[in-house]
C-alpha atoms as a PDB file:
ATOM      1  CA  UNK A   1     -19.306  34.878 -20.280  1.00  0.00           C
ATOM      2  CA  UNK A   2     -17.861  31.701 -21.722  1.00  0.00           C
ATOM      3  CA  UNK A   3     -14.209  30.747 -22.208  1.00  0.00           C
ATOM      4  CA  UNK A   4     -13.229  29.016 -25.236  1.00  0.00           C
ATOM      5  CA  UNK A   5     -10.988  25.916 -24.669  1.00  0.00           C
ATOM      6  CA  UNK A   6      -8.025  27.697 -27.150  1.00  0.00           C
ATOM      7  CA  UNK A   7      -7.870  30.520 -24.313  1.00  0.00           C
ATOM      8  CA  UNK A   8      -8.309  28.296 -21.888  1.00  0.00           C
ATOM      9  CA  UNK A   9      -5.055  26.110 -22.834  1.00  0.00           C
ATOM     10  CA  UNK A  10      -2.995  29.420 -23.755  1.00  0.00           C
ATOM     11  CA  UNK A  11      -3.860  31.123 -20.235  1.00  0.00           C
ATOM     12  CA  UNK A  12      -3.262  27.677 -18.363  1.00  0.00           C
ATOM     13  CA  UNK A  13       0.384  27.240 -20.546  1.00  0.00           C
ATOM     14  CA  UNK A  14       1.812  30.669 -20.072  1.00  0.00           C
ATOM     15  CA  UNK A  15       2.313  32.954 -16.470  1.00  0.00           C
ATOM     16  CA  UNK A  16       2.462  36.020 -18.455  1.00  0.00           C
ATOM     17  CA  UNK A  17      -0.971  35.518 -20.358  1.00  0.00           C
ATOM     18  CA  UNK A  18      -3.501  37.067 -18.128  1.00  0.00           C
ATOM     19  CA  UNK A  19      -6.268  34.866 -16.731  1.00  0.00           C
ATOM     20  CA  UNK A  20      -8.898  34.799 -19.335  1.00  0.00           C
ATOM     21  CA  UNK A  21     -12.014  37.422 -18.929  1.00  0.00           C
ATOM     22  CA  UNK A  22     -14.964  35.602 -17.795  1.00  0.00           C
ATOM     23  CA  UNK A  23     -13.540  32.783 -16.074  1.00  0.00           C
ATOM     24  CA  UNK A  24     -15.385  32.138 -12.670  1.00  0.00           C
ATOM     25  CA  UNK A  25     -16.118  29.516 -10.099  1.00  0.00           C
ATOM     26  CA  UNK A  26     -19.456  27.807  -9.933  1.00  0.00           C
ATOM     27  CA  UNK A  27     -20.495  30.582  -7.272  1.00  0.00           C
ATOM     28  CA  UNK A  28     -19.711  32.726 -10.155  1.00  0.00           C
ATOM     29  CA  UNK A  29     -17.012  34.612  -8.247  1.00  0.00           C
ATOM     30  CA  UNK A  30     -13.470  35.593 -10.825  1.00  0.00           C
ATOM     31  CA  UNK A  31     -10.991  32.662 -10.708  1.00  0.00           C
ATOM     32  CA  UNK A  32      -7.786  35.136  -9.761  1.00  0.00           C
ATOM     33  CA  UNK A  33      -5.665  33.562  -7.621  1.00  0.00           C
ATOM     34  CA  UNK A  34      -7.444  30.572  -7.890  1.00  0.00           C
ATOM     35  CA  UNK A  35      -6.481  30.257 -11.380  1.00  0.00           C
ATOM     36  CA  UNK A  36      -3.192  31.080 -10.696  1.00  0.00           C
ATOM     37  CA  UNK A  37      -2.629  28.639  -8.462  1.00  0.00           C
ATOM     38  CA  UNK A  38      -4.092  26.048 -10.701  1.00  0.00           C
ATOM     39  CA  UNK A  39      -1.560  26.905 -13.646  1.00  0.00           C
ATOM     40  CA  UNK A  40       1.416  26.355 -11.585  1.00  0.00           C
ATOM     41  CA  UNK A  41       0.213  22.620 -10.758  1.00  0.00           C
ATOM     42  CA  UNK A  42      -0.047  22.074 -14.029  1.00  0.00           C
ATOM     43  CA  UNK A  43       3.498  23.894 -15.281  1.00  0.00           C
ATOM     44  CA  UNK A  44       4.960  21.463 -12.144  1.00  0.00           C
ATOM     45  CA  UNK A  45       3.215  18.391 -13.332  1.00  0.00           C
ATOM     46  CA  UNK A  46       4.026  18.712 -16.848  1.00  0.00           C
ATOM     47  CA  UNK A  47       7.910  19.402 -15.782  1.00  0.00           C
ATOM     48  CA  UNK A  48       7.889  16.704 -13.390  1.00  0.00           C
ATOM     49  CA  UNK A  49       7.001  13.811 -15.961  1.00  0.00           C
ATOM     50  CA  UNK A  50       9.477  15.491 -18.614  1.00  0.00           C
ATOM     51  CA  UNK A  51      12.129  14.892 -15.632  1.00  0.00           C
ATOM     52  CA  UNK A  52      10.838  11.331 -15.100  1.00  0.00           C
ATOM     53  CA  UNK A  53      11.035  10.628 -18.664  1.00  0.00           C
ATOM     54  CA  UNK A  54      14.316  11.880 -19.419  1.00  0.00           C
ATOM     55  CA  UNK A  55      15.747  11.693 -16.636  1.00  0.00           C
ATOM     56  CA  UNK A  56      19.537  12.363 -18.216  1.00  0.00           C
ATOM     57  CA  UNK A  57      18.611  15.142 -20.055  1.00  0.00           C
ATOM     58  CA  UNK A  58      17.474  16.676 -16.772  1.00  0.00           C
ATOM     59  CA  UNK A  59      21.261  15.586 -14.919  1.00  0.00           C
ATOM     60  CA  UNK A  60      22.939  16.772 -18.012  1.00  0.00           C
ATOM     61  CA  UNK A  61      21.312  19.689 -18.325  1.00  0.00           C
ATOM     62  CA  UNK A  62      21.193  20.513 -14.683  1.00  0.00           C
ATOM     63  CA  UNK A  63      17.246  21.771 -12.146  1.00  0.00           C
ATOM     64  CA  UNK A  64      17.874  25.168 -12.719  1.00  0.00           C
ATOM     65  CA  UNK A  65      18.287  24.558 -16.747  1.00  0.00           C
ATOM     66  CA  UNK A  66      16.390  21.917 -16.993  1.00  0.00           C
ATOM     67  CA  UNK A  67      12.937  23.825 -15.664  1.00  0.00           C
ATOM     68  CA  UNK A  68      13.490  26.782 -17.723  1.00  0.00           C
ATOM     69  CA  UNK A  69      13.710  24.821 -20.849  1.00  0.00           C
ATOM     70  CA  UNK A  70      11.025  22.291 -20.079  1.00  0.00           C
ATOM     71  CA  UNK A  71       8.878  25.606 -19.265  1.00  0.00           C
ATOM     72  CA  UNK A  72       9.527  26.622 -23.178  1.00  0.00           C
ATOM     73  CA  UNK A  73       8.632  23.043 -24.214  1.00  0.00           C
ATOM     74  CA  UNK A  74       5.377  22.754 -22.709  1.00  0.00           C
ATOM     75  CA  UNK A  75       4.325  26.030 -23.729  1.00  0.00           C
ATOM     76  CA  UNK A  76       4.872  24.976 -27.388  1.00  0.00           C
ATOM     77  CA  UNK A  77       4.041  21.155 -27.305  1.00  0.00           C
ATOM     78  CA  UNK A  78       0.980  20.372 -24.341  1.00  0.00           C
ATOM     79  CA  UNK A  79       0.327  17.265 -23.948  1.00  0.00           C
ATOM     80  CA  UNK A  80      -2.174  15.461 -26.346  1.00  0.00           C
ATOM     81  CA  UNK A  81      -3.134  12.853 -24.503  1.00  0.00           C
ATOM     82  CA  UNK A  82      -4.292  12.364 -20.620  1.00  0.00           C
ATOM     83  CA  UNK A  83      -1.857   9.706 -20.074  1.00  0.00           C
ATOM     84  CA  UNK A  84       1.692  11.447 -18.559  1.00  0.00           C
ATOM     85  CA  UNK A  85       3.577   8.394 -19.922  1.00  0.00           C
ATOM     86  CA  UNK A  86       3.159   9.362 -23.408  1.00  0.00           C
ATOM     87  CA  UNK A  87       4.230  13.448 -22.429  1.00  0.00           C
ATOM     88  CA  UNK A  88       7.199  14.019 -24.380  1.00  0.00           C
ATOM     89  CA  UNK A  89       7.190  12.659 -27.145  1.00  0.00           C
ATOM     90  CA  UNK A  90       8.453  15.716 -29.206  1.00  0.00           C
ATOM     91  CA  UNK A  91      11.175  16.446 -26.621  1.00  0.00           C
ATOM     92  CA  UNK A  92      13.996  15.226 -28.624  1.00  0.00           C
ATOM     93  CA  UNK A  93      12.699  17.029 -31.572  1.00  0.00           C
ATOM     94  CA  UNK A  94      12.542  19.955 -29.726  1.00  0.00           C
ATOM     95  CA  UNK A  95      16.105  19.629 -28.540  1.00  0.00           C
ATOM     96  CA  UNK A  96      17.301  19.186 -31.446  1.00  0.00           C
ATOM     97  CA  UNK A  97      15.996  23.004 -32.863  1.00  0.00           C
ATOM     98  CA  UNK A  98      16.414  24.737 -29.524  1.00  0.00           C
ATOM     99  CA  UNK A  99      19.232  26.947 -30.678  1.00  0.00           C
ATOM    100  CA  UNK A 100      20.557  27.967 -26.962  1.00  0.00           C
ATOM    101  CA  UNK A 101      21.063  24.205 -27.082  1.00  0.00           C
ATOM    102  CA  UNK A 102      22.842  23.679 -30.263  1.00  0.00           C
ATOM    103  CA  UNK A 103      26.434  23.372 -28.516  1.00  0.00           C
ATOM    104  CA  UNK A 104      25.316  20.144 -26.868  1.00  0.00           C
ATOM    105  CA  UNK A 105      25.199  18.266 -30.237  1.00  0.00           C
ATOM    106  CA  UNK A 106      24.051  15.137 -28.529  1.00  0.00           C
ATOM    107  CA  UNK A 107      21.226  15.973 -26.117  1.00  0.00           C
ATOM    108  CA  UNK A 108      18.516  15.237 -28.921  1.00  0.00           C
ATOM    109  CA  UNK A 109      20.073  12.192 -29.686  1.00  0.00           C
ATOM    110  CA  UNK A 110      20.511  11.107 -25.462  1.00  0.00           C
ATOM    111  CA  UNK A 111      16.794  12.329 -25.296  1.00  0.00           C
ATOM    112  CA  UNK A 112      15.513   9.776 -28.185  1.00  0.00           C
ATOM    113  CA  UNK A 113      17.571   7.043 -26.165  1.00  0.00           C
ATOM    114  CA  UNK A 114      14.864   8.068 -23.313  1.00  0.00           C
ATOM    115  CA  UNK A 115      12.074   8.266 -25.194  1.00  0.00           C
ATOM    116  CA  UNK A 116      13.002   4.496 -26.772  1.00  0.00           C
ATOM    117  CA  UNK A 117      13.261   2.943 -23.168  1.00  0.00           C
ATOM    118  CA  UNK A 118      10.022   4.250 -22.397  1.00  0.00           C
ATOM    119  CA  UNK A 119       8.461   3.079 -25.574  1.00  0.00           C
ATOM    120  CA  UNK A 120       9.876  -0.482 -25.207  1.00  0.00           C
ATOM    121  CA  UNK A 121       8.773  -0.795 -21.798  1.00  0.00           C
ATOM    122  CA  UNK A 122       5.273   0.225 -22.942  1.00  0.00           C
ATOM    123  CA  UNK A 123       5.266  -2.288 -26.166  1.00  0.00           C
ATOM    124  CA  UNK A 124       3.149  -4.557 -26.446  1.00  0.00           C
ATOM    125  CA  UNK A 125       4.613  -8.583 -25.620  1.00  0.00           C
ATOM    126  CA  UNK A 126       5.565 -10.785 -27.651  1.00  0.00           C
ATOM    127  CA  UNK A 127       7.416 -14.641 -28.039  1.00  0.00           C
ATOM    128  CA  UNK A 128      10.729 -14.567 -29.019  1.00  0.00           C
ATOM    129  CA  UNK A 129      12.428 -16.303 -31.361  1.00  0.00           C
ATOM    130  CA  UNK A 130      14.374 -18.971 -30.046  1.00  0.00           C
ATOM    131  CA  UNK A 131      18.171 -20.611 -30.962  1.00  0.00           C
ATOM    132  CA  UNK A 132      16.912 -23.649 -31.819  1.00  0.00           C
ATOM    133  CA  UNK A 133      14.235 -22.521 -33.982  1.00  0.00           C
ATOM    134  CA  UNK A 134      16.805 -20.378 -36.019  1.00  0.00           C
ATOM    135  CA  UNK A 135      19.297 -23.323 -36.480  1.00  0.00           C
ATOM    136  CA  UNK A 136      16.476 -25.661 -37.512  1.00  0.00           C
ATOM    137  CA  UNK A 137      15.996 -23.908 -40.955  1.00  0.00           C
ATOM    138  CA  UNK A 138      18.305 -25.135 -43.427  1.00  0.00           C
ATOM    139  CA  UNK A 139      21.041 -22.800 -44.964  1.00  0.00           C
ATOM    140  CA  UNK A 140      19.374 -23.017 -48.509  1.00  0.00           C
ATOM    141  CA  UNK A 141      16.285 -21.657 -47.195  1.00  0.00           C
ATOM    142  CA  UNK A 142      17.873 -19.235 -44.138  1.00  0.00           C
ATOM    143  CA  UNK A 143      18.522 -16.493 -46.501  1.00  0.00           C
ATOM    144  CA  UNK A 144      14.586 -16.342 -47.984  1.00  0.00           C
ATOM    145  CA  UNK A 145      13.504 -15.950 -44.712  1.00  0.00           C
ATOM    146  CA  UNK A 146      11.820 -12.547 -43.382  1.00  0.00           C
ATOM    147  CA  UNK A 147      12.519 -12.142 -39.366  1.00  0.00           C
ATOM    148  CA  UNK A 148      10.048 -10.491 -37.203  1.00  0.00           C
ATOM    149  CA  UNK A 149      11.351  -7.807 -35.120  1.00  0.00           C
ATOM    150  CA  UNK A 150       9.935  -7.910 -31.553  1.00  0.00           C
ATOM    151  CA  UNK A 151       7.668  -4.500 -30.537  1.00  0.00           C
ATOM    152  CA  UNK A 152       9.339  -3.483 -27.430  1.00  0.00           C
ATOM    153  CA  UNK A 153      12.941  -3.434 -29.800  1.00  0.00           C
ATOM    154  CA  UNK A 154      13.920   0.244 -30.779  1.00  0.00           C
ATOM    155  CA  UNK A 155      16.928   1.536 -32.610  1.00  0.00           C
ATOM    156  CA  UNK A 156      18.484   4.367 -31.990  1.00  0.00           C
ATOM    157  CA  UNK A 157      21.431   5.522 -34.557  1.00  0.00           C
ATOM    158  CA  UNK A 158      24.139   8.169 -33.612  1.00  0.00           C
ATOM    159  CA  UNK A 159      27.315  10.405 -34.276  1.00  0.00           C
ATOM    160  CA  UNK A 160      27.536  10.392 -30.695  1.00  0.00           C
ATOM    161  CA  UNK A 161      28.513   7.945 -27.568  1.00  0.00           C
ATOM    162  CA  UNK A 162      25.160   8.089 -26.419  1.00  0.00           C
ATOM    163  CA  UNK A 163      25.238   5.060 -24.938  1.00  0.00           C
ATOM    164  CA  UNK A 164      28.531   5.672 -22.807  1.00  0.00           C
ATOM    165  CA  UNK A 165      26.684   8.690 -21.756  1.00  0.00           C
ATOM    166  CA  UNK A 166      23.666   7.396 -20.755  1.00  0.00           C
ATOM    167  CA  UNK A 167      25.552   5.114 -19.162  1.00  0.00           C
ATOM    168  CA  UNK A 168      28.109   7.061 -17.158  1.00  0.00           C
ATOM    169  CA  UNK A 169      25.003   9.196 -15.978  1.00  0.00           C
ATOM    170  CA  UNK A 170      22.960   6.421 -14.657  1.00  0.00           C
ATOM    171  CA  UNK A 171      25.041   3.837 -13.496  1.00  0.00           C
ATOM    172  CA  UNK A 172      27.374   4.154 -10.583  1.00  0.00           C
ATOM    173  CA  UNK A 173      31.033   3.642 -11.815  1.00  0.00           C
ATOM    174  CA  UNK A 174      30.626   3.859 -15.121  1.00  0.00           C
ATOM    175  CA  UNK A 175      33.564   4.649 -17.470  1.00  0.00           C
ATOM    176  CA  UNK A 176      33.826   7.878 -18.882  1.00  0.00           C
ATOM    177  CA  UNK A 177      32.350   8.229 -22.533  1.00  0.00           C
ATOM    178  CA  UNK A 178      34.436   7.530 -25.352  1.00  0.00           C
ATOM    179  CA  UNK A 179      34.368  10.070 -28.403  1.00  0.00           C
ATOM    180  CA  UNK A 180      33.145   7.422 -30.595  1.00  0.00           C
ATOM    181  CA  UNK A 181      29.762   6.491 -32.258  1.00  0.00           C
ATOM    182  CA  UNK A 182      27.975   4.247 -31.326  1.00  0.00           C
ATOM    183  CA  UNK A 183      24.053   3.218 -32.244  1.00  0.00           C
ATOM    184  CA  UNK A 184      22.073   1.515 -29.226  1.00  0.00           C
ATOM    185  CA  UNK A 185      19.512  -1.569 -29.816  1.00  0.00           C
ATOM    186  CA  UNK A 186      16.918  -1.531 -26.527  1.00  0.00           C
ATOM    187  CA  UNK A 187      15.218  -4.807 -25.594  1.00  0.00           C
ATOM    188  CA  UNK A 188      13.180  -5.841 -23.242  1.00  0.00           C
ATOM    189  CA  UNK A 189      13.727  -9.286 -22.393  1.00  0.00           C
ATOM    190  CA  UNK A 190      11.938  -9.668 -19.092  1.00  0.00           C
ATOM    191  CA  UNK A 191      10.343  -6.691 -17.735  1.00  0.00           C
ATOM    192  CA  UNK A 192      12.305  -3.678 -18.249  1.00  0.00           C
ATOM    193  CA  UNK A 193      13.920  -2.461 -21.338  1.00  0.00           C
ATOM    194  CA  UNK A 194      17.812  -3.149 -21.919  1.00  0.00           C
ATOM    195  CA  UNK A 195      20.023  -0.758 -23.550  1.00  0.00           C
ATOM    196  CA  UNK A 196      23.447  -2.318 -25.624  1.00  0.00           C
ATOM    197  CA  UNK A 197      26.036  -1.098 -28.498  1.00  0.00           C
ATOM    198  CA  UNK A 198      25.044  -2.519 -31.830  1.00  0.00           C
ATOM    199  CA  UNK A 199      27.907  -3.817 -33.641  1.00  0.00           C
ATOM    200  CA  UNK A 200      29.344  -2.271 -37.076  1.00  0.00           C
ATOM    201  CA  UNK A 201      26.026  -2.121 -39.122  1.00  0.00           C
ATOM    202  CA  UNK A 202      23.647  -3.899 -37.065  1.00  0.00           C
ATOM    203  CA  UNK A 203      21.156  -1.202 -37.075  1.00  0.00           C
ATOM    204  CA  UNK A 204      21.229  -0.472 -40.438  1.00  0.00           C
ATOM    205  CA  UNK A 205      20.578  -4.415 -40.710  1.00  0.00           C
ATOM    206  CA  UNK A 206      18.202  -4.252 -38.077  1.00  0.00           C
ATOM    207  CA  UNK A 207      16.092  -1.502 -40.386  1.00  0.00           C
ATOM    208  CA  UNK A 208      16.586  -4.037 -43.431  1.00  0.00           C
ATOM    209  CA  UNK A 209      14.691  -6.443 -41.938  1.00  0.00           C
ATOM    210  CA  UNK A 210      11.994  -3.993 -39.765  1.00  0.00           C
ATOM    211  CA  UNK A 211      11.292  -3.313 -43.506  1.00  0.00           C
ATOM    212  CA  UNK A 212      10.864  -6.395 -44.806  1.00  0.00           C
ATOM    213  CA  UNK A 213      13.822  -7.394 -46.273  1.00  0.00           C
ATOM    214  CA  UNK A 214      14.411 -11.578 -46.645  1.00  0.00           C
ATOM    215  CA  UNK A 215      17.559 -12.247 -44.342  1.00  0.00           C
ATOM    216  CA  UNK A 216      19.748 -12.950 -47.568  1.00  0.00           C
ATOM    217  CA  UNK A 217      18.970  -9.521 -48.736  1.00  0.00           C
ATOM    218  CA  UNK A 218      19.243  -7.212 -45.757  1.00  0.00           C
ATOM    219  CA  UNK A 219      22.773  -9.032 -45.230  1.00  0.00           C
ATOM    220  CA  UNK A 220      24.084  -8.440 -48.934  1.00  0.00           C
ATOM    221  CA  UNK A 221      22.613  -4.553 -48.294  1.00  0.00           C
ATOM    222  CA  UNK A 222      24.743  -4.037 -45.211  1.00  0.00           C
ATOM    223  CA  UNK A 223      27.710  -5.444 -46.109  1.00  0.00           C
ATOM    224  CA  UNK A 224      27.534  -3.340 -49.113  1.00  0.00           C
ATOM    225  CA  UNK A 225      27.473  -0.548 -47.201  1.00  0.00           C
ATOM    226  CA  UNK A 226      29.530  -2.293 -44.228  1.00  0.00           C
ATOM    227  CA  UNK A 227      32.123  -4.670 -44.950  1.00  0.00           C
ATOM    228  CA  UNK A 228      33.426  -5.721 -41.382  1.00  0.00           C
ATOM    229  CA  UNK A 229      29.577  -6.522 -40.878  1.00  0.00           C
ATOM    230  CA  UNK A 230      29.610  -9.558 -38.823  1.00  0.00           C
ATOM    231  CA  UNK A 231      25.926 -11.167 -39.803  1.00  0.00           C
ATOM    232  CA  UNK A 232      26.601 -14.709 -37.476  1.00  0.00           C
ATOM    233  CA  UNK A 233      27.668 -12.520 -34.180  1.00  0.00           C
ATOM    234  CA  UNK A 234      24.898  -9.486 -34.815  1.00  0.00           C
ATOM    235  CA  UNK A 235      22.047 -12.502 -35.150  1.00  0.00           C
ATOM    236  CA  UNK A 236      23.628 -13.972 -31.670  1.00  0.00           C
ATOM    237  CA  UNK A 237      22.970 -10.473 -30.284  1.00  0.00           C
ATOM    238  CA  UNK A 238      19.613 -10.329 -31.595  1.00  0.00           C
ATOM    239  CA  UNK A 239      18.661 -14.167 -30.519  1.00  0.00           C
ATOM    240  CA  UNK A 240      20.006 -12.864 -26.363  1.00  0.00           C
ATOM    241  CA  UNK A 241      18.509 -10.479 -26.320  1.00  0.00           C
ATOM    242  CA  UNK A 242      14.961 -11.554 -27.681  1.00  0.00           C
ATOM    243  CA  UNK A 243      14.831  -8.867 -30.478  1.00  0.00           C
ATOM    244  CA  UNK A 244      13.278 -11.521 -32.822  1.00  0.00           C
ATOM    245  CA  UNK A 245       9.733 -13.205 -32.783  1.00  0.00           C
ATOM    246  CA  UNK A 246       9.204 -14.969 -35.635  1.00  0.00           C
ATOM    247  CA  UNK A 247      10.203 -16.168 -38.830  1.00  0.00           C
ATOM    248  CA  UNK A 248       8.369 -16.186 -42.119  1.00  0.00           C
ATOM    249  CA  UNK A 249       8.870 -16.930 -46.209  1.00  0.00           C
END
């Protein structure tokens, strides 16, 4: 008797599903224990590269925690692809709707910080825009420009201090976090990805110009919106940290 692949994936997903009728070796002998052995590794695999991939989540949350709710994840979000990098993906998501979770206000938003650094060290490369390139347009013409925004650069906007958390939980030292706001730019200027602060209305800025706003106009928008925006110091961030790529009228 043949097993489908949707009771297949259930069986392998979930201890309490029974194994599925019909499922045998190739010496046509029941799978049992075999089976059972079989969806453990994966249940530990699966866990294991959520743990890699958000690896705060996991010290916030604490092993114990941290399996039990990963088991729930995986049961309703298996991985769509072969490649463990990409597992996770709708981790913060889930976070974010798990309601035995819904005191910790700023796990989803700590969890799409992870899932950022791993996208930015998986973009694809890119030149950056340089200094001199920048101050080699004239002013006139500076404003009608459109700036490329480099692949591996994500955004991450937040009610929380998600970067002094992710901070104080992965570096040594670290101040405590401070109950304010803050939204994170990630680079990756060399080989792995950089998290810093964004000034006052740099990431709304930043989305400006990721959606094709001229340089004139996603400055007028934020300071709308922003007035202490600081357009000459949130470029000088941008230029360090090799954000941009390219510029184009």
């Amino acid at each position: 008797m043949s097993v489908s692949q949707t009771d297949f994936r259930t069986a392998i997903l979930s201890a309490e599903t029974p194994v599925p009728t019909g499922l045998v070796d190739a010496q046509g002998r029941a799978a049992g224990r075999r089976f059972d052995v079989y969806r453990n590794n994966v249940a530990v695999s699966l866990t294991e590269a959520l743990e890699t991939g958000f690896p705060v989540i996991a010290k916030l949350l604490g092993d114990e925690n941290f399996k039990a709710i990963a088991g729930v994840f995986l049961r309703q979000s298996p991985p769509s692809s072969p490649l463990m990098m990409q597992y996770g993906d709708e981790f913060p998501r889930f976070l974010a709707n798990f309601e035995p979770l819904a005191h910790i206000g700023y796990l989803a938003d700590i969890a799409q910080m992870e899932l950022a650094l791993r996208r930015s060290y998986h973009a694809a490369d890119c030149a950056p825009l340089t200094s001199e390139t920048l101050g080699a347009i004239a002013p006139d013409d500076l404003a009608e420009q459109k700036l490329g925004i480099a692949p591996s650069t994500q955004i991450i906007q937040s009610a929380w201090p998600i970067f002094d958390i992710w901070t104080f939980n992965m570096i040594d030292g670290a101040p405590k976090p401070r109950a304010i706001a803050q939204d994170v730019i990630i680079t990756r200027p060399d080989f792995d990805p950089e998290p810093h602060i964004l000034p006052t209305g740099g990431a709304d800025f930043l989305c400006e110009l990721r959606a094709g706003q001229t340089l004139g106009d996603a400055a007028e928008t934020t300071i709308a919106q922003h007035p202490n925006f600081d357009l000459g110091a949130c470029l000088g961030q941008l230029l360090e940290h090799q954000a941009l790529t390219s510029l184009t009228k």
